[in-house]
C-alpha atoms as a PDB file:
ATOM      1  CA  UNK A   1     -37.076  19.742 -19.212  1.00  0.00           C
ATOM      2  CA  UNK A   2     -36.625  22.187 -22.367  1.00  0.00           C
ATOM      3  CA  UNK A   3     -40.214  22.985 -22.603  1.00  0.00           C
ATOM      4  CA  UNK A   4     -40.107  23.612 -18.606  1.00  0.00           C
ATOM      5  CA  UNK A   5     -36.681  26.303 -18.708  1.00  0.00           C
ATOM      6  CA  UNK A   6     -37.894  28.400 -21.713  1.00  0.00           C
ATOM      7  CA  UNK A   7     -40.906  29.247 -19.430  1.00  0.00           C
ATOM      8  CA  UNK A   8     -39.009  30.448 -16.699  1.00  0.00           C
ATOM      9  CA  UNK A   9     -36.271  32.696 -15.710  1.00  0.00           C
ATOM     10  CA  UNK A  10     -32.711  32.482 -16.830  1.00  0.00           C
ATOM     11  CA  UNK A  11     -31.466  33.413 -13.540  1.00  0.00           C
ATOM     12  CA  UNK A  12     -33.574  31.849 -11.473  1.00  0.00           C
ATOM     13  CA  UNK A  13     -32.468  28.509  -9.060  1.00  0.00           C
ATOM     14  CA  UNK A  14     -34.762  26.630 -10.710  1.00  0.00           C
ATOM     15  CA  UNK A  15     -32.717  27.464 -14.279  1.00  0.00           C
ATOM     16  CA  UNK A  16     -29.533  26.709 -12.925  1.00  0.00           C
ATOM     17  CA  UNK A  17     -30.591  23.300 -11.704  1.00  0.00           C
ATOM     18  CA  UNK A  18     -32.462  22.615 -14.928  1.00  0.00           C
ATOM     19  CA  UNK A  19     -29.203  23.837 -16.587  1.00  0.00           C
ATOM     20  CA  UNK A  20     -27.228  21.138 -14.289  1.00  0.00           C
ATOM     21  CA  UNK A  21     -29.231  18.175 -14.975  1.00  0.00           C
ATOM     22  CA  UNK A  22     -29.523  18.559 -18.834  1.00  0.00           C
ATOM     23  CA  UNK A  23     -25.476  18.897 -19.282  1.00  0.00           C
ATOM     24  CA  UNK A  24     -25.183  15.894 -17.219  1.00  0.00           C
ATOM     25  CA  UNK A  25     -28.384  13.898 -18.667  1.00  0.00           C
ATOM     26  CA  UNK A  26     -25.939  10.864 -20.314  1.00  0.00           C
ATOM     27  CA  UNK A  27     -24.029  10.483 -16.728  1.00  0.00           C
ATOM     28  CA  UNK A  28     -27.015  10.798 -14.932  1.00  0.00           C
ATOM     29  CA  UNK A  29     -28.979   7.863 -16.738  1.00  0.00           C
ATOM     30  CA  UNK A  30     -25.960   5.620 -17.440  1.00  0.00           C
ATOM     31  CA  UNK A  31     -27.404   3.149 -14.901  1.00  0.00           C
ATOM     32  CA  UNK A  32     -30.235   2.813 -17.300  1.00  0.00           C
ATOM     33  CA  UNK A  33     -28.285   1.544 -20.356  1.00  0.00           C
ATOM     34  CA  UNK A  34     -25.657  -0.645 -18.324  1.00  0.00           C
ATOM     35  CA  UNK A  35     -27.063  -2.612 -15.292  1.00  0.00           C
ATOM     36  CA  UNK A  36     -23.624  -3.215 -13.736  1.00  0.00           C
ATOM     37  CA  UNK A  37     -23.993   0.462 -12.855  1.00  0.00           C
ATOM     38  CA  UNK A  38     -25.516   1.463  -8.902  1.00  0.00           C
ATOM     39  CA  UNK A  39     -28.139   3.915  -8.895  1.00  0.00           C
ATOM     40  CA  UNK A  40     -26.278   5.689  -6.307  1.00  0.00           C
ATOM     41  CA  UNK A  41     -22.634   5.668  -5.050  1.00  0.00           C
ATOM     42  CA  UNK A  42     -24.018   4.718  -1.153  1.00  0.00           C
ATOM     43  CA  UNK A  43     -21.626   1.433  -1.250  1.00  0.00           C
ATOM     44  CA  UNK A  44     -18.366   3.834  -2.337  1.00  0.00           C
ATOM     45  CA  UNK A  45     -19.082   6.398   0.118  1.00  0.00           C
ATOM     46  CA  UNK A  46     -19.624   3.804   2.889  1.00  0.00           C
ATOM     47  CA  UNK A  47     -16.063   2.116   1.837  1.00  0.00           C
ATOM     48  CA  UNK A  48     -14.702   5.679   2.374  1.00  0.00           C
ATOM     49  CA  UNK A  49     -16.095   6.912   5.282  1.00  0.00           C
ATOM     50  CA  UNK A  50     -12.833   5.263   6.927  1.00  0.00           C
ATOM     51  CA  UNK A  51     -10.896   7.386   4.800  1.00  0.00           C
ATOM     52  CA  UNK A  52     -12.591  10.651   5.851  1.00  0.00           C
ATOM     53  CA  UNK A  53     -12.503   9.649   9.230  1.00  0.00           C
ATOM     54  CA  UNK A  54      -9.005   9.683   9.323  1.00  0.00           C
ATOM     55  CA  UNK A  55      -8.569  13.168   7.025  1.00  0.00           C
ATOM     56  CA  UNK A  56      -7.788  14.817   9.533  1.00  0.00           C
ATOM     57  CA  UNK A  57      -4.286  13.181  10.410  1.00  0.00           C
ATOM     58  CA  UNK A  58      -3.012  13.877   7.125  1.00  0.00           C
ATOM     59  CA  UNK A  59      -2.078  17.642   8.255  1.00  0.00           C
ATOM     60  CA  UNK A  60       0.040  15.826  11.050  1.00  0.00           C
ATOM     61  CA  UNK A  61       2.395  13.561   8.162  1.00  0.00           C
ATOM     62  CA  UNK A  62       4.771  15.870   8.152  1.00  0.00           C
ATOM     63  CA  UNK A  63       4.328  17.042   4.446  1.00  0.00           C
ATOM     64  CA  UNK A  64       2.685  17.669   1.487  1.00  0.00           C
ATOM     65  CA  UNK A  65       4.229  14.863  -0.236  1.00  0.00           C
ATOM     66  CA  UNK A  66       3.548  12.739   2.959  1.00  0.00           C
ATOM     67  CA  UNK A  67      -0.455  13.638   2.551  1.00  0.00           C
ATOM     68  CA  UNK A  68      -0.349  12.574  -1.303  1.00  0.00           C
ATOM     69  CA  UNK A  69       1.053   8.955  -0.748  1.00  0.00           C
ATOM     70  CA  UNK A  70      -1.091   8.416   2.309  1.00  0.00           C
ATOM     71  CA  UNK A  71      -3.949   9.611  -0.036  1.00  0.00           C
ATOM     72  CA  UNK A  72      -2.656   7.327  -3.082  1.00  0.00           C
ATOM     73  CA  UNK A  73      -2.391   4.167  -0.835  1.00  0.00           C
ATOM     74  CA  UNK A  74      -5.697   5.097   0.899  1.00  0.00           C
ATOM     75  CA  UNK A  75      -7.415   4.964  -1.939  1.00  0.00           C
ATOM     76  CA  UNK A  76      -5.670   1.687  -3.510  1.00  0.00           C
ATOM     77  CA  UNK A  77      -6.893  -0.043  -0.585  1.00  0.00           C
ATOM     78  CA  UNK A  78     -10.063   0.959  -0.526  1.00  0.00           C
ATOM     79  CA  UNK A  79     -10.237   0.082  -3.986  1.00  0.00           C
ATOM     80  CA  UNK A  80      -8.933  -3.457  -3.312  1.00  0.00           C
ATOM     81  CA  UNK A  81     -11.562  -3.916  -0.574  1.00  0.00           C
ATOM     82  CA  UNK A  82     -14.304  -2.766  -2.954  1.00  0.00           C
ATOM     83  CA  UNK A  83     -13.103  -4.918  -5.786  1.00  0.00           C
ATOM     84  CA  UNK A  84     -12.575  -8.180  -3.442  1.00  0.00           C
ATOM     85  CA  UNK A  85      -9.195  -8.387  -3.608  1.00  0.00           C
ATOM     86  CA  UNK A  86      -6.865  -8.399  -0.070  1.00  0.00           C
ATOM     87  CA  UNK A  87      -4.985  -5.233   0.280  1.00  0.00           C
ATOM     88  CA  UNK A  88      -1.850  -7.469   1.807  1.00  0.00           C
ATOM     89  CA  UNK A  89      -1.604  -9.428  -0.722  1.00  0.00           C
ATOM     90  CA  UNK A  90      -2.054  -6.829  -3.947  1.00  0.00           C
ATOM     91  CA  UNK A  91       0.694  -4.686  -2.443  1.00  0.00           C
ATOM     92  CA  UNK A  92       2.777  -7.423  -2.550  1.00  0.00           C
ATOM     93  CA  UNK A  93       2.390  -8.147  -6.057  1.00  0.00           C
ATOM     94  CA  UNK A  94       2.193  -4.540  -6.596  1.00  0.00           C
ATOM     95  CA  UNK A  95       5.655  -4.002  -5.222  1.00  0.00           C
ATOM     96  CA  UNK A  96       7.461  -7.259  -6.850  1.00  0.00           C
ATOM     97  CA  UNK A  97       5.958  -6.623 -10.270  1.00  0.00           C
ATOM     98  CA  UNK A  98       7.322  -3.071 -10.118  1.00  0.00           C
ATOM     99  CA  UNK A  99      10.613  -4.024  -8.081  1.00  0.00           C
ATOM    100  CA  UNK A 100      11.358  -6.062 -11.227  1.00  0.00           C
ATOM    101  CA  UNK A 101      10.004  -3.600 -13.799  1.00  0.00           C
ATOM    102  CA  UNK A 102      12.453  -1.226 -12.631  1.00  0.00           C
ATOM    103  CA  UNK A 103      15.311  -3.632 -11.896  1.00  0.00           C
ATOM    104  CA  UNK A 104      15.278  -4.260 -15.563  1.00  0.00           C
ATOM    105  CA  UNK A 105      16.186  -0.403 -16.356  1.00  0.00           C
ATOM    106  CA  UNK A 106      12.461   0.390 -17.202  1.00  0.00           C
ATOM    107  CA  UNK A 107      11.291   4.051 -17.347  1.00  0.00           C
ATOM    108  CA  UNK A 108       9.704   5.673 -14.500  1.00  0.00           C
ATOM    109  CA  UNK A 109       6.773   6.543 -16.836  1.00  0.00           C
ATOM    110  CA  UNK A 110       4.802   3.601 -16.835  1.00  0.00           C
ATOM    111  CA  UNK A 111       1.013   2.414 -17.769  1.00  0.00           C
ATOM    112  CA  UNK A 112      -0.184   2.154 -14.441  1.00  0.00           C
ATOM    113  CA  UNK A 113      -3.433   0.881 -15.547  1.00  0.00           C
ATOM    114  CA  UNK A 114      -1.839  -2.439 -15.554  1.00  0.00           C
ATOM    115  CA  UNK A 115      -1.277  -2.679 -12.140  1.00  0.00           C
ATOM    116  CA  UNK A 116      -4.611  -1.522 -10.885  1.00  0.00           C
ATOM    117  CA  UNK A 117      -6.200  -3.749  -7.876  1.00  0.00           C
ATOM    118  CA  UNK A 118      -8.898  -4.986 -10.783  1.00  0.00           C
ATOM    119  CA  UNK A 119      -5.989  -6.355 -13.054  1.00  0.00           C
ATOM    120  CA  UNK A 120      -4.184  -7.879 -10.133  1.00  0.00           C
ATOM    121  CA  UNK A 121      -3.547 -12.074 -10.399  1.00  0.00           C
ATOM    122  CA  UNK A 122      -6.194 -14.368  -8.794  1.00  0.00           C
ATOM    123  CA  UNK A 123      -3.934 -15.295  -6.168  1.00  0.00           C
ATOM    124  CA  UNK A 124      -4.381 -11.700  -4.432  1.00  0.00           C
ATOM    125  CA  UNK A 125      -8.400 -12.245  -4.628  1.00  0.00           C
ATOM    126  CA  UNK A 126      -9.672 -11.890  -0.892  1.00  0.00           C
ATOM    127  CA  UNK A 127     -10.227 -15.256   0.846  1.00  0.00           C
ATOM    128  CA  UNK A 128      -7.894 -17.882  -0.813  1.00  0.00           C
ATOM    129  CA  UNK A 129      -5.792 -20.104   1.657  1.00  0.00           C
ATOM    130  CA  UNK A 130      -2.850 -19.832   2.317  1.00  0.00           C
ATOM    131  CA  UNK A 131      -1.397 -22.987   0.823  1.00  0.00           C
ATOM    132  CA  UNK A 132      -3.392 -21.939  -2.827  1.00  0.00           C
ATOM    133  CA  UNK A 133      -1.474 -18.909  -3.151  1.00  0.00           C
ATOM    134  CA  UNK A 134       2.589 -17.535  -3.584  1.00  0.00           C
ATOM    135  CA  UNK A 135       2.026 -14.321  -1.763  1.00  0.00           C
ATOM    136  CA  UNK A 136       3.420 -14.222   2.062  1.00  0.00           C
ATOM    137  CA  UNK A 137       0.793 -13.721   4.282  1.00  0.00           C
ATOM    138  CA  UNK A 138       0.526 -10.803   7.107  1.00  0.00           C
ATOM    139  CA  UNK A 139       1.778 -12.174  10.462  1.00  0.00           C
END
């Protein structure tokens, strides 16, 4: 792709494109090196199409803060789903584990990496039975 721009014009389409792919040549061929990574994002963007279905109703919550934790919780779901873990249950063990983080004085600031749907307990995995698990299930 080097040889190819230095024969053609600096402000041309082509360029800019050429320009595009050889900043993001490492991103762009990660799936190469690591075979846990898609080729394409098809499977996220069909786990989100929900999501943008329902964009629109965000400018009816009532405010900006109102759009921002629909959007957080949105996307924890979705996350849960993609991961194989059951929304219900994660946000149940989301909420107790920081119920009691913050019931013990602890500072809002917290590593919220921790509670990411990925690092969530076994018993919120999608699909367990009821009597193999401690988390209430939805009526």
């Amino acid at each position: 792709m080097e040889e190819i721009q230095t024969t053609i014009s600096t402000g041309s389409r082509l360029n800019t494109a050429i320009n595009y792919v050889l900043k993001r040549r490492e991103s762009l061929t990660r799936f190469l090196e690591d075979g846990r990574a898609e080729l394409d994002t098809n499977a996220v963007e069909r786990q989100f199409k929900s999501v943008q279905m329902l964009r629109k109703n965000v400018y009816f919550m009532g405010s900006d803060e109102g759009g921002e934790t629909w959007a957080i919780f949105s996307s924890l779901i979705e996350t849960c789903k993609l991961n194989g873990y059951d929304p219900y249950r994660y946000l149940v063990w989301l909420f107790d584990e920081l119920s009691v983080l913050f019931a013990r004085g602890a500072s809002p600031v917290i590593d919220y990496r921790k509670y990411l749907p990925w690092n969530a307990p076994e018993q919120c995995k999608a699909g367990m039975k009821q009597e193999d698990e401690d988390v209430p299930q939805a009526a």
